[in-house]
Structures are given as C-alpha cells and as structure tokens.
Protein backbone atom coordinates (compact mmCIF):
# COMPACT_ATOMS: atom_id res chain seq x y z
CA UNK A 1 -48.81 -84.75 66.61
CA UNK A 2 -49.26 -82.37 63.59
CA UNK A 3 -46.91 -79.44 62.69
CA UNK A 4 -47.72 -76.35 61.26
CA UNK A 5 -46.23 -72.97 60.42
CA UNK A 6 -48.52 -71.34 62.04
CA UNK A 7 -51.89 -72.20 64.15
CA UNK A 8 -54.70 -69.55 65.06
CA UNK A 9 -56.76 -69.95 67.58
CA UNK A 10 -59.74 -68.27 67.54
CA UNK A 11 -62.25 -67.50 64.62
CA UNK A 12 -63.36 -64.49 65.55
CA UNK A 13 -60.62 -61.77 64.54
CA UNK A 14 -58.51 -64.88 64.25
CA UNK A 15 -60.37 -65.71 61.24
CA UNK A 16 -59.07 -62.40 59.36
CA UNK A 17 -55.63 -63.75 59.71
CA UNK A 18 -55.15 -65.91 56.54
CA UNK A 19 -54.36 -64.36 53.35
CA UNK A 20 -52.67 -64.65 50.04
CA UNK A 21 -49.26 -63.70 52.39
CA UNK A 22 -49.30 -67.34 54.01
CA UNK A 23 -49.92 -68.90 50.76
CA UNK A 24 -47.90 -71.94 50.82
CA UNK A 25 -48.16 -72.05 54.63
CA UNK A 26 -49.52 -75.33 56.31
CA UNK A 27 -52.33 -73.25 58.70
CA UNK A 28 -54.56 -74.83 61.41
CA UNK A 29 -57.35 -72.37 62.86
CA UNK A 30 -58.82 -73.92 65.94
CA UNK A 31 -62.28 -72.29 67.14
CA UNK A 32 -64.46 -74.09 70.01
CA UNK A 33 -67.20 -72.43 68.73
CA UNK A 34 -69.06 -70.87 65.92
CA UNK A 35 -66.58 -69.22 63.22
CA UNK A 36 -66.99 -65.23 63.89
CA UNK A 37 -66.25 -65.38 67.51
CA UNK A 38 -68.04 -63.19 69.92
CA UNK A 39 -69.07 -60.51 68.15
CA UNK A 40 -70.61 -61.56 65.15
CA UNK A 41 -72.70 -64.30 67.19
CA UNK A 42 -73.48 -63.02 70.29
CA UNK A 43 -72.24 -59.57 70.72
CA UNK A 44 -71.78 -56.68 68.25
CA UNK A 45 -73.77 -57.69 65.33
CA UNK A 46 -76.36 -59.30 66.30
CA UNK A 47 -77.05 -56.56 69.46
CA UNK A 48 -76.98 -53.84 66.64
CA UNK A 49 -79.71 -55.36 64.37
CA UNK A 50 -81.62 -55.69 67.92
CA UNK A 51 -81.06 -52.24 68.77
CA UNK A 52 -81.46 -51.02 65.34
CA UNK A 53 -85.33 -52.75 65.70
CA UNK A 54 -85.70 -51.14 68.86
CA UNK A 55 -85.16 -47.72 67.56
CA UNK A 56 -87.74 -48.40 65.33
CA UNK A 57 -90.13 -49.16 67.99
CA UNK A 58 -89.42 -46.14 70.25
CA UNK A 59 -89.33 -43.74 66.87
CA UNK A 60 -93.15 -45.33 66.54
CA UNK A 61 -94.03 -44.44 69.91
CA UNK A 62 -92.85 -40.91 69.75
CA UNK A 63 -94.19 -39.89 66.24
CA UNK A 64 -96.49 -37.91 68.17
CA UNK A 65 -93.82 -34.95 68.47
CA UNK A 66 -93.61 -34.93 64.89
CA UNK A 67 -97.64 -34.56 64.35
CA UNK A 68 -97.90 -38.08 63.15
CA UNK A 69 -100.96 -40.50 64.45
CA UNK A 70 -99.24 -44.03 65.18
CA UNK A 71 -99.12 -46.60 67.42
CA UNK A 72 -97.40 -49.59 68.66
CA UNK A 73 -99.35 -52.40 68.95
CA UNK A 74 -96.92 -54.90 69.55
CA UNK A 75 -93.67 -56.39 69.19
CA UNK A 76 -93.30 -60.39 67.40
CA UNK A 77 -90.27 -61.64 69.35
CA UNK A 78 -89.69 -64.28 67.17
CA UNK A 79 -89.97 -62.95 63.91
CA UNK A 80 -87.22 -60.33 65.68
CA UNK A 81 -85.11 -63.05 66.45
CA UNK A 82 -85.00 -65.18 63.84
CA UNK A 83 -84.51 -61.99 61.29
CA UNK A 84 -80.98 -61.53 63.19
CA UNK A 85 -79.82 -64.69 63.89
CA UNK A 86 -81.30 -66.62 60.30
CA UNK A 87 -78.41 -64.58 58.84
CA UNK A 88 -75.80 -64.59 61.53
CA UNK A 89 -75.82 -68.05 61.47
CA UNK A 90 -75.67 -68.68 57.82
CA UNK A 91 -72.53 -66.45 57.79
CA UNK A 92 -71.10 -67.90 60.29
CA UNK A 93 -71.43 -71.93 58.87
CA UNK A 94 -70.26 -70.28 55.55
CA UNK A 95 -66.58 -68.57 56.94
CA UNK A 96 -65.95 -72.45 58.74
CA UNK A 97 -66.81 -73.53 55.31
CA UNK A 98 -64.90 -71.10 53.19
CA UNK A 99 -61.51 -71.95 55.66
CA UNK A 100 -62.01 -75.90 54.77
CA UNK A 101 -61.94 -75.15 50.77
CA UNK A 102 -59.32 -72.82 51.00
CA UNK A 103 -56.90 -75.39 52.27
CA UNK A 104 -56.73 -74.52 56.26
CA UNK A 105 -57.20 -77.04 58.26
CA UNK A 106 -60.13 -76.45 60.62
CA UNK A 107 -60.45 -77.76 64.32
CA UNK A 108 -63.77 -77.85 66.23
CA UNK A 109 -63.35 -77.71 69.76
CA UNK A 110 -61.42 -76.69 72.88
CA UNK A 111 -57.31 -75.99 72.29
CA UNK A 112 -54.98 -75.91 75.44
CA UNK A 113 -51.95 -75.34 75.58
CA UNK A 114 -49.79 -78.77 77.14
CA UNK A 115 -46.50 -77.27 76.37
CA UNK A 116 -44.46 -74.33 74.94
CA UNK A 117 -45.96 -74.06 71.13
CA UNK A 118 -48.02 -77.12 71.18
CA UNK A 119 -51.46 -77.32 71.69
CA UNK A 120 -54.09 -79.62 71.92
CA UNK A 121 -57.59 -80.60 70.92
CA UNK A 122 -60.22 -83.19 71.34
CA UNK A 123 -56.94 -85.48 71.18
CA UNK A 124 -55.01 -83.98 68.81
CA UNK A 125 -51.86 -82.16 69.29
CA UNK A 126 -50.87 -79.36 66.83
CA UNK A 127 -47.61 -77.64 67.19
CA UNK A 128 -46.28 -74.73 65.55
CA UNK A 129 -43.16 -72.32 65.99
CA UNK A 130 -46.12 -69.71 65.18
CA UNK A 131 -49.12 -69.65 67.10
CA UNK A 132 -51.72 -66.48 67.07
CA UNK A 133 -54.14 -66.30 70.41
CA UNK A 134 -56.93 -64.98 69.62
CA UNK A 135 -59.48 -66.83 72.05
CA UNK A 136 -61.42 -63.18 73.45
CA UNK A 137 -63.38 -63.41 76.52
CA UNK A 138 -66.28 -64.24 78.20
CA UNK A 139 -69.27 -62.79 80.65
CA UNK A 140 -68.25 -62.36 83.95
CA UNK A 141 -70.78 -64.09 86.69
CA UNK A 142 -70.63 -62.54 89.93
CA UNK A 143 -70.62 -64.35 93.32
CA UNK A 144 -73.98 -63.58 94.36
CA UNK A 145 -75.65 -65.53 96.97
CA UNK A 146 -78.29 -67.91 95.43
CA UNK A 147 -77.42 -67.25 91.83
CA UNK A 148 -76.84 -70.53 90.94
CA UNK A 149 -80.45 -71.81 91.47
CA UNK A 150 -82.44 -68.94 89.73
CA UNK A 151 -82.76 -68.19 85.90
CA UNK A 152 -80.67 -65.69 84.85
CA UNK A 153 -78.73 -64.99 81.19
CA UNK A 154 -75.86 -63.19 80.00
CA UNK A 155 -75.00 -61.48 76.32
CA UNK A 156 -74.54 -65.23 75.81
CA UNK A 157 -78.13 -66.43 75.42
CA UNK A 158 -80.31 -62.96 76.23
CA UNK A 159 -80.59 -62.70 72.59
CA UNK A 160 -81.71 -65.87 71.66
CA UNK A 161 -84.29 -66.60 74.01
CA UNK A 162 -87.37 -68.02 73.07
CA UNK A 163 -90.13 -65.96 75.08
CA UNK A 164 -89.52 -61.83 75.64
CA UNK A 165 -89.50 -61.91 79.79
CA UNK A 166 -92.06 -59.68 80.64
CA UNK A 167 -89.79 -58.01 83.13
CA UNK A 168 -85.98 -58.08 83.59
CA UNK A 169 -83.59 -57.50 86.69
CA UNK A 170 -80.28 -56.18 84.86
CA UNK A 171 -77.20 -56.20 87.03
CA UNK A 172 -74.84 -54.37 85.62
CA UNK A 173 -75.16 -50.13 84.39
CA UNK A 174 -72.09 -51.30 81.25
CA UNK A 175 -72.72 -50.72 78.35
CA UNK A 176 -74.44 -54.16 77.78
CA UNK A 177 -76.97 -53.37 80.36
CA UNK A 178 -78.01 -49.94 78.74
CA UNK A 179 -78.10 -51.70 74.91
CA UNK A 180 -79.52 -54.40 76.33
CA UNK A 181 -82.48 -52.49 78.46
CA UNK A 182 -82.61 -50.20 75.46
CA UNK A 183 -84.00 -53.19 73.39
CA UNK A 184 -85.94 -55.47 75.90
CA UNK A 185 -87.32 -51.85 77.09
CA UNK A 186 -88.70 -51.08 73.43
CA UNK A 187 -89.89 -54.30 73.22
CA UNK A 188 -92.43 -54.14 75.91
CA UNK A 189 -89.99 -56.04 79.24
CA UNK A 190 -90.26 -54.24 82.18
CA UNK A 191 -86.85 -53.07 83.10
CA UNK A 192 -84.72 -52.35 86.75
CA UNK A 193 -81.39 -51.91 86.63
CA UNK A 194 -79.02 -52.09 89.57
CA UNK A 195 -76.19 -50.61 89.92
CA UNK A 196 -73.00 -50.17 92.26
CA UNK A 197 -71.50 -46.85 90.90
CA UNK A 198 -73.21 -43.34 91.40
CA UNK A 199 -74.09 -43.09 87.90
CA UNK A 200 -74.48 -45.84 84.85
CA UNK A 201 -71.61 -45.83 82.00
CA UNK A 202 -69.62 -44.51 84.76
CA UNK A 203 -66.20 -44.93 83.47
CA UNK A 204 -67.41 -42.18 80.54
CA UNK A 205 -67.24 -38.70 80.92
CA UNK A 206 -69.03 -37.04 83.73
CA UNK A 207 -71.47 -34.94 81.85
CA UNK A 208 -72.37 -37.80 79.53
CA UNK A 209 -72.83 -40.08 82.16
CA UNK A 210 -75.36 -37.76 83.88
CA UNK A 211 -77.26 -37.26 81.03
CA UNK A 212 -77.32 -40.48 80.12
CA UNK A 213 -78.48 -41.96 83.44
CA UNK A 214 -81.31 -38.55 83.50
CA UNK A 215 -82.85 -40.29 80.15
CA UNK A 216 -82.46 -43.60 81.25
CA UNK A 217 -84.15 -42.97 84.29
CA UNK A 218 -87.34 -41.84 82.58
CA UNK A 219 -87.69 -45.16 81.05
CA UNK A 220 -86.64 -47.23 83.52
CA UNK A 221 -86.82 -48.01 87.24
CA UNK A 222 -82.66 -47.46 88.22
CA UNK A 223 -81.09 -48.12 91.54
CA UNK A 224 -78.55 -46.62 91.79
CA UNK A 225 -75.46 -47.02 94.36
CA UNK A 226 -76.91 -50.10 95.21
CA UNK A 227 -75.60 -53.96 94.99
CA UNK A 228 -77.79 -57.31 94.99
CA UNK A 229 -77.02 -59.28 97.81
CA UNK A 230 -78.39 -61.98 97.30
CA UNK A 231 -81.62 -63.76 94.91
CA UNK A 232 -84.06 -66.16 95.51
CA UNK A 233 -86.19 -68.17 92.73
CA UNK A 234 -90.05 -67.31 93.10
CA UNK A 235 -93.16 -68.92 91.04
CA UNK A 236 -92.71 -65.95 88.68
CA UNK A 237 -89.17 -65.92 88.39
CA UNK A 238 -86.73 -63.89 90.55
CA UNK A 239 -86.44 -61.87 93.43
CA UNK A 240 -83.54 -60.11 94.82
CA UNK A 241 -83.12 -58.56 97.91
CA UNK A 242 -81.31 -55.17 97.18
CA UNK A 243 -78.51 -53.26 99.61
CA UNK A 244 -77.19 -49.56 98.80
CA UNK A 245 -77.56 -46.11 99.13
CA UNK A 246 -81.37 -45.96 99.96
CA UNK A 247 -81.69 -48.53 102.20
CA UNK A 248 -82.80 -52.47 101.74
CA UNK A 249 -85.09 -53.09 98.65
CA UNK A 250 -86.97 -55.81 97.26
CA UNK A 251 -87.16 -56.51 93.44
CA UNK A 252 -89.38 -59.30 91.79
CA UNK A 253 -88.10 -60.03 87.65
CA UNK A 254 -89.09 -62.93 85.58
CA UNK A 255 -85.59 -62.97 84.87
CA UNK A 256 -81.89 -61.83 85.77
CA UNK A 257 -79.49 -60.09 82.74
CA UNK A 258 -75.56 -60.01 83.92
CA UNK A 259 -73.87 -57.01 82.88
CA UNK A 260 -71.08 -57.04 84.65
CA UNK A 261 -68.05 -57.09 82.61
CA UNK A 262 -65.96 -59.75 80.45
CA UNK A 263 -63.48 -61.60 81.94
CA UNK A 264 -60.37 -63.00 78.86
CA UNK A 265 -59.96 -66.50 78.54
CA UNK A 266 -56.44 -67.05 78.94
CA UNK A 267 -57.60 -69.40 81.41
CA UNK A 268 -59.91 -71.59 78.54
CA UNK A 269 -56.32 -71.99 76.48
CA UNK A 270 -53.96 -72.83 79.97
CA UNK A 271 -51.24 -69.91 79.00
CA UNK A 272 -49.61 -71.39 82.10
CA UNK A 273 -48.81 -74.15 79.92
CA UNK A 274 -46.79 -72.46 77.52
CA UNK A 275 -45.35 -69.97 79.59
CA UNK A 276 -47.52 -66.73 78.76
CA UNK A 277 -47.17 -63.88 81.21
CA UNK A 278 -50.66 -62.41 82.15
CA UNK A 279 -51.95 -59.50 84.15
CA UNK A 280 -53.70 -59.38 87.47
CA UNK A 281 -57.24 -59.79 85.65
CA UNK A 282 -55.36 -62.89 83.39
CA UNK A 283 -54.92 -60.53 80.09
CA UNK A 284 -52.08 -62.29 78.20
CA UNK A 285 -49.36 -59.42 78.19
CA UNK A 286 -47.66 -58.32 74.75
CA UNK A 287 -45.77 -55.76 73.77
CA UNK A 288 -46.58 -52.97 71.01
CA UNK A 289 -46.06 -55.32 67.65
CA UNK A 290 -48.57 -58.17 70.11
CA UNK A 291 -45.89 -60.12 70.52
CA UNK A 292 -45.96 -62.25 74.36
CA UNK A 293 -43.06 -63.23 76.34
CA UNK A 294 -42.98 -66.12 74.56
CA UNK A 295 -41.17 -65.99 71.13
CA UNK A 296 -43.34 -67.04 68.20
CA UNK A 297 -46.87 -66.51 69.93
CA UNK A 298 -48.71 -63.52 69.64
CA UNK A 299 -52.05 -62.49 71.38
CA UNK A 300 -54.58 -59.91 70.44
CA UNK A 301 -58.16 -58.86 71.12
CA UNK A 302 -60.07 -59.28 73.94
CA UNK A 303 -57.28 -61.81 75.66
CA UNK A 304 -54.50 -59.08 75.36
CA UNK A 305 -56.48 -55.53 76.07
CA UNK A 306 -59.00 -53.79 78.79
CA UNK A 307 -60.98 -52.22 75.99
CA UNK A 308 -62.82 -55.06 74.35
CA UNK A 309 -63.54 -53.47 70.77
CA UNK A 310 -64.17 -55.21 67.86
CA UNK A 311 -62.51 -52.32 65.84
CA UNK A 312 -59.20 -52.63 67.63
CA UNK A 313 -58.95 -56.53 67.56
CA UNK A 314 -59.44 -55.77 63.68
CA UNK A 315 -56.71 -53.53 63.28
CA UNK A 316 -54.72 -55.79 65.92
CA UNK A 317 -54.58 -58.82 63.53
CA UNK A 318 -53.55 -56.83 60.69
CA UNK A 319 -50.78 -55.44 62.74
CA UNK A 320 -49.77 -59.66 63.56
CA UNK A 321 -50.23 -60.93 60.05
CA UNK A 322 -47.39 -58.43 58.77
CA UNK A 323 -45.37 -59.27 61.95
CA UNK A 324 -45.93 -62.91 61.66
CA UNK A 325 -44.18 -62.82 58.08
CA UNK A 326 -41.78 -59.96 58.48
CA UNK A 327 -40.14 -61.01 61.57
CA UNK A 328 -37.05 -58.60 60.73
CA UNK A 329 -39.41 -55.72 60.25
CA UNK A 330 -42.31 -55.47 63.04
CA UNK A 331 -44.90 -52.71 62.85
CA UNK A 332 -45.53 -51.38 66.30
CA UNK A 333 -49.22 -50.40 67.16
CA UNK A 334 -49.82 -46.52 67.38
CA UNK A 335 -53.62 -45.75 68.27
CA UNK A 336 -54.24 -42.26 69.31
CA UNK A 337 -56.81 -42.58 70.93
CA UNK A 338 -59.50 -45.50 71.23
CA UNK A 339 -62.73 -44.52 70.10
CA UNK A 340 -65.96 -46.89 71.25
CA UNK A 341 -69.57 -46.23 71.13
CA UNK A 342 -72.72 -47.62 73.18
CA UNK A 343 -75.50 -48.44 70.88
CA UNK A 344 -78.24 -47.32 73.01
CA UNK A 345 -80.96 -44.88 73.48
CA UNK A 346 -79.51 -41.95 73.82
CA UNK A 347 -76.32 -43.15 71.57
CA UNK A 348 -73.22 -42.45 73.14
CA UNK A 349 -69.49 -42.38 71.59
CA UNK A 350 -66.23 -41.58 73.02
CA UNK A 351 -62.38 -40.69 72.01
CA UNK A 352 -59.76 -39.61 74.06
CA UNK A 353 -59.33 -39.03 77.81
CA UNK A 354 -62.47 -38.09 80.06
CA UNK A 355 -62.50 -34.77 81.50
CA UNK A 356 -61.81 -36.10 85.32
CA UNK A 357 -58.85 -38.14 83.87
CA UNK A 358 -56.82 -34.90 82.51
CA UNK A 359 -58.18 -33.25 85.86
CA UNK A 360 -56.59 -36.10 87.91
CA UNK A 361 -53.29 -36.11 85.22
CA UNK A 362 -53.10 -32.37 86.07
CA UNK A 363 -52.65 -31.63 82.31
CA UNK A 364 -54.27 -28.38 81.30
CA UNK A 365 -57.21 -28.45 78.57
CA UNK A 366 -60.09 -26.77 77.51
CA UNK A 367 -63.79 -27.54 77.11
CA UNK A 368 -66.06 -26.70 74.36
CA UNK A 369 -70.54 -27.97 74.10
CA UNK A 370 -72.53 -27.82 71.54
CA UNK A 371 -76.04 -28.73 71.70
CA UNK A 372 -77.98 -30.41 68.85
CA UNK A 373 -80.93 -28.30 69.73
CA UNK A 374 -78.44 -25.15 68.61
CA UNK A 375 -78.65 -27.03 64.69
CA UNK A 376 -81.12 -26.85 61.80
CA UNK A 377 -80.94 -31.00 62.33
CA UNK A 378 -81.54 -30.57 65.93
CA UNK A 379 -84.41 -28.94 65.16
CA UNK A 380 -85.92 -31.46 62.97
CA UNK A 381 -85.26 -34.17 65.61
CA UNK A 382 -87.06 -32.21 68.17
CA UNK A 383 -83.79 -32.89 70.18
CA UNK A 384 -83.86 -31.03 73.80
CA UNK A 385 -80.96 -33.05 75.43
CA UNK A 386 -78.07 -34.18 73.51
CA UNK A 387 -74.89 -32.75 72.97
CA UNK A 388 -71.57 -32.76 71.64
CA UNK A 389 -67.90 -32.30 74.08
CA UNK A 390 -64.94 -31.19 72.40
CA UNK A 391 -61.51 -31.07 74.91
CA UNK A 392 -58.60 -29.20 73.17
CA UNK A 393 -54.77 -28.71 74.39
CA UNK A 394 -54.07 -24.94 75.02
CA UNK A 395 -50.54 -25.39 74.23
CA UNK A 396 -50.91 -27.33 71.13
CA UNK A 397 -54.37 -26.47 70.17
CA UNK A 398 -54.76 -30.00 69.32
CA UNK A 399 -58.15 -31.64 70.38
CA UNK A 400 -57.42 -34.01 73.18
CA UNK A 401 -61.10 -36.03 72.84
CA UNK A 402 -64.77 -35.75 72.18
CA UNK A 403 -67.65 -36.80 73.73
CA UNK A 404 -70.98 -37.07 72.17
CA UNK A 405 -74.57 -37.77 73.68
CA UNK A 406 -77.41 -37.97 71.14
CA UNK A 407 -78.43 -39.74 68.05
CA UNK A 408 -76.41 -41.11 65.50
CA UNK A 409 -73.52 -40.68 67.93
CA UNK A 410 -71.32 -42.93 66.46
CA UNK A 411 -71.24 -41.21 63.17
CA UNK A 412 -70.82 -37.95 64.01
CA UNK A 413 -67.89 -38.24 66.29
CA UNK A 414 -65.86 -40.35 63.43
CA UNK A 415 -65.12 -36.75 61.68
CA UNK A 416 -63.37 -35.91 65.16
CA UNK A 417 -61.78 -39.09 65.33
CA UNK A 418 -59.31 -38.53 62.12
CA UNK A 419 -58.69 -35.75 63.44
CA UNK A 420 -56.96 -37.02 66.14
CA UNK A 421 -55.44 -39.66 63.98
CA UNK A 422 -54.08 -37.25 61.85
CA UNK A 423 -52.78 -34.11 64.11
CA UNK A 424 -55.32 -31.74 62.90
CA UNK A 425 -55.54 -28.12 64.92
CA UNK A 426 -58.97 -27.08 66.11
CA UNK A 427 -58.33 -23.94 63.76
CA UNK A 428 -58.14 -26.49 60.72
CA UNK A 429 -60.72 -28.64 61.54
CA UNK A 430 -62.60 -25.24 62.53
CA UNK A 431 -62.22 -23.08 59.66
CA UNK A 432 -60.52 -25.13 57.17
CA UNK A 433 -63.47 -27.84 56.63
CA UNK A 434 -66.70 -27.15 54.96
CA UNK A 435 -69.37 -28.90 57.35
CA UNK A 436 -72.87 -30.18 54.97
CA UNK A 437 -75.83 -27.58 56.29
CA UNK A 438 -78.04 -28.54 57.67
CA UNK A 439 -77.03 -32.32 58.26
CA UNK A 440 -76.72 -33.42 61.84
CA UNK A 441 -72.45 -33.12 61.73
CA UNK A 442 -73.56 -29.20 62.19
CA UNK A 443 -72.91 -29.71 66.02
CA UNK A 444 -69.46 -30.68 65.08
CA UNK A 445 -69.06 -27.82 63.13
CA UNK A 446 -70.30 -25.42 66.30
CA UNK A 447 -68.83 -26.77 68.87
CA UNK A 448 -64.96 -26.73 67.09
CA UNK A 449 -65.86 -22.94 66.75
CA UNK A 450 -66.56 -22.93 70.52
CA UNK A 451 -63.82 -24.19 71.17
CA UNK A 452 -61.63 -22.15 69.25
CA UNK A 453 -63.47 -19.06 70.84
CA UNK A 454 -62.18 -20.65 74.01
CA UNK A 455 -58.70 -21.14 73.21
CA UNK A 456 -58.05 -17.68 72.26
C-alpha cells in the first residue's frame, strides 16, 4: 500500500486539479483511460471539430441562396477523421506525459474503492486522507430486445468508425442524437431518428423545441412519440420494428446510434466501498463546496450532477482545489443559472428556467422574441427561422433566462449569460450597452428592448 495526500481519480477535469498549490504534495492521478476524459476524446471536442466540418458541408450545399454556383461532391471520411482525432490523441498522450515529469504519480487502469479512503488498482492500493472523484459517466444502453446481437455504437466509437454507414437508426432525440445526425446527415448517411417524447430536445423550451424538431424534420425522416421494441440483424445491417403514436413501423439502418442519456459511474469506482451516499440514478451526493458524506473525498462532474457540462465540471474542480487546501475556509458553489448549448444545425443554447417550468412554479414572468430575420445580420444569412427568447421578472426586472434558436447560438447568448451572473436589469442591459451594428448580437439588442416594452 502507497499513501498519498491526495489521489485524483479521473483525468478528465481531474487532470486540472494539480497546481503550484499542492507543490510539495505526494499526488497520485488514476485514469482507466486516455488522459482528457470524456470530453476531449470522445465527446465535446472532438464532436465540435465534426460538427464544425459539417457546417461546412451544408453551407456548400446551400450557397445557392447566396447566388453562388457550388457543389458537393463528396465527403472523405477518413481524411475527416483522422484531422480530429490525429490531434486529440497527441494531446491527450502529451497531458499523461506532462503529469509523469511533473512529479505525479500516474496510474493506468481501473481504481475501486476496497475501503474508506483507499483505493485500488491493477494490484495496487493507494490511500489517501484526500481523494477527488472525478470518474464522469458513461452511455446509457437501453434494454431493447435483440440489441445485443446487432451492430450498433454509442458517442463512444460513432466517431471513430472506419466506414461512414450509409444510413443510421438514431435512438435517442438528446442532444447527441441531433449533433450527431447533424454531422452523419451532412456527410451523406441517411438518417431516422426515433423518439419517445412529442418533440426532440424536449427538456428545452417549448418554442425552441418546436422549431427545432420543424428543421430537423426537413432533413430527416423523425418518428416521433414512438419507441423501438425490439431489432433484428439483417444482411445490410439493422432492422427495428417500431411501436408509437402512428402505429407499428418497420425501419431498415446499416447501423444503430444510442442517444439515450449518460448514466455516472459511481458504480465503475464501488462508492459502496467507501461509504459514498448516491442518488436514485447513482450520482455521488455532495454538498455546495463538493464535499460527500464522507470526510476528505470530494466528487464533481458528471458523477456528482444531472447536467453533464464540461463548463461546470471546470469551474467544479477549481471550486475543490481551493477547498482541498483551505479546509478552514470552503468556497461554496453559486451558479446562477447553467447555461449549455447543442452544437447542431439549427444551434441551440440555453440559460435559466424554461418557460413551462416558471408556468408549473407559478412564478410570474414575462416573454420577449426577437427574430434574426428582424437584423441587418439576419438579413445577410438569409435567416427565415431562428430566434432569440428573453424571460424577465416583473417584480425585479431581472432577466430570468434566454433561449436562442439559430446560428452561432452559443455566442450570442454568452452576452445574456453575464448578465445573469452579474444582476444586470433589462433597462441596463437595454439601454445602457452599446450593441456592434450590424453584427449578429443585434437580436440581443432587440429583443432586451422588447422586453422592456413588455415590462412597462
């Protein structure tokens, strides 16, 4: 047995945790996997430079709105691969790398807990009076009936395969199965998504969610209200036999994509070993400084939160590494809201509560659109369906959330983000705030005016 003051486990946030602040520290960070965790090798990153590709693709196949002769004759798989994952990879081997020479010592392999603040791998028990979870999760598979003997991927592999599929059955209507279709889509893979709820990205606001699902449907063939019962391997792949709203259905795919949620992996580590409270879905329960039941072991990320953002597990660690030092003077998290995007075609962000929530919370509000198409930028974009949601507090005149369909939706709701953050009025942020004419944050500008307008 080795002792430490303080093992991570988990290179993915995890790996932010060391700094000059545990200089002098003996530190152990234990990953099973590649350094960089989920998101830089199979989720956020590498999804982004896919989707980023994909744009390109679709912008090529509309340039005909714009007057411009062009056309896609193809898209090289591998070449789009390899781009992505030459570099992820080399970052990756060079963070496991960096750890060794800075003095941490570096475990490859699985870590379990086999008692309160000792853990151990391939053999080798570490145990510290500090320990930092930070293990994330992992693709949920479904029990469907004959799953197990047909081809089918998760965010796990999709991106690496060798061959684009030439058509795709995605389960799932997450926002993994709309990035996900986004970029296959582009790419040239036929694409049917199935889905249980009335509308995809249905846990986003209603009016986004519509919209959303109306452009998706153009591109794609979408079942909605609808559940696979079971699937069957064929000589071309997949086919699943289809129960919902419309009746029975048949679908034939050359493959299957799961997109149906994460699941932590509190499980992976055996928290029951040390003690760790969980929740119902086997989150590892902390309090507001990510501290667990457990004195000395903290938990953060995907294992310890619903929202699985790469942002917030961020901010998380930087929250433990003070609190891991300063055990006399904890910071306490303190998000006001948790903004999150889905990289897709039409982009879509979000921050703050959806319109139906404050409906079902019975708190009163106000609601403000803007449409691109109102702005010189709109214009330019030939933009007919995208739109910006402001929802303000009548009694404070503090903006509550925003909601934003269109492109670049990520960017332009960050303005309306610090807002939030920072207590601004709708007046300020209304009046008070010179808005760059005629760049695409124009909407912003227009739809805070609406909204004042409407809180008069």
């Amino acid at each position: 047995m080795t002792d430490y003051d303080l093992v991570i486990v988990g290179a993915g946030s995890g790996n932010m945790l060391p700094s000059k602040g545990l200089d002098g520290l003996r530190v152990a960070i234990v990953e099973r996997d590649r350094f960089g965790g989920t998101c830089l090798n199979r989720g956020c990153l590498p999804s982004k430079m896919l989707v980023h590709t994909a744009d390109v693709a679709e912008t090529v196949r509309r340039a005909g709105r714009f007057g411009i002769r062009a056309e896609l004759v193809g898209a090289d798989w591998p070449a789009i691969r390899d781009r992505v994952f030459s570099r992820i990879d080399q970052a990756s081997e060079h963070a496991a790398e960096f750890r060794r020479r800075s003095g941490i010592d570096v475990y490859v392999g699985d870590a379990r807990f086999v008692a309160p603040h000792v853990l151990e791998v391939d053999g080798h028990q570490l145990r510290s009076e500090r320990i930092v979870l930070a293990v994330g999760s992992r693709p949920r598979v479904p029990e469907i009936v004959g799953l197990a003997d047909v081809p089918f991927h998760t965010t796990d592999t999709i991106m690496r395969v060798d061959v684009l599929p030439a058509s795709m059955l995605v389960i799932g209507g997450s926002y993994v199965a709309a990035e996900m279709s986004h970029v296959f889509g582009a790419f040239g893979t036929e694409i049917t998504i199935v889905e249980r709820e009335p509308r995809l990205l249905a846990n986003l606001d209603d009016d986004v969610a519509r919209r959303f699902t109306e452009r998706y449907s153009e591109r794609f063939d979408i079942r909605l209200e609808t559940k696979v019962a079971r699937v069957e391997r064929t000589p071309h792949g997949v086919a699943a036999h289809l129960e919902g709203a419309a009746g029975p259905a048949f679908v034939e795919a050359e493959t299957i994509l799961l997109a149906t949620g994460r699941i932590p992996n509190s499980d992976v580590v055996d928290v029951a070993a040390c003690g760790l409270a969980v929740d119902e879905p086997g989150h590892v329960i902390t309090d507001d400084t990510y501290a667990t039941n457990v004195p000395g072991v903290w938990a953060i990320g995907d294992l310890a939160n619903h929202f699985e953002l790469k942002h917030l597990a961020n901010a998380e660690i930087r929250l433990v590494l003070h609190n891991v030092l300063h055990a006399d003077d904890t910071r306490r998290a303190n998000f006001a809201v948790m903004p999150s995007a889905v990289f897709a075609d039409p982009q879509v962000s979000t921050a703050g509560p959806t319109e139906r929530a404050l409906r079902e919370q019975g708190k009163p509000f106000v609601v403000a659109h803007r449409d691109y198409s109102d702005t010189g930028y709109g214009w330019a974009l030939e933009d007919t369906t995208s739109f910006v949601k402001l929802i303000g507090d009548p009694a404070t005149r503090r903006l509550l959330a925003a909601h934003v369909i269109g492109p670049q939706a990520a960017t332009v709701i960050q303005p309306l983000v610090q807002a939030i953050f920072l207590d601004n009025t709708v007046d300020q942020l209304a009046h008070d705030v010179l808005y760059i004419h005629p760049a695409i944050t124009e909407v912003v500008a227009q739809a805070l005016l609406e909204l004042v307008r409407r809180l008069a």
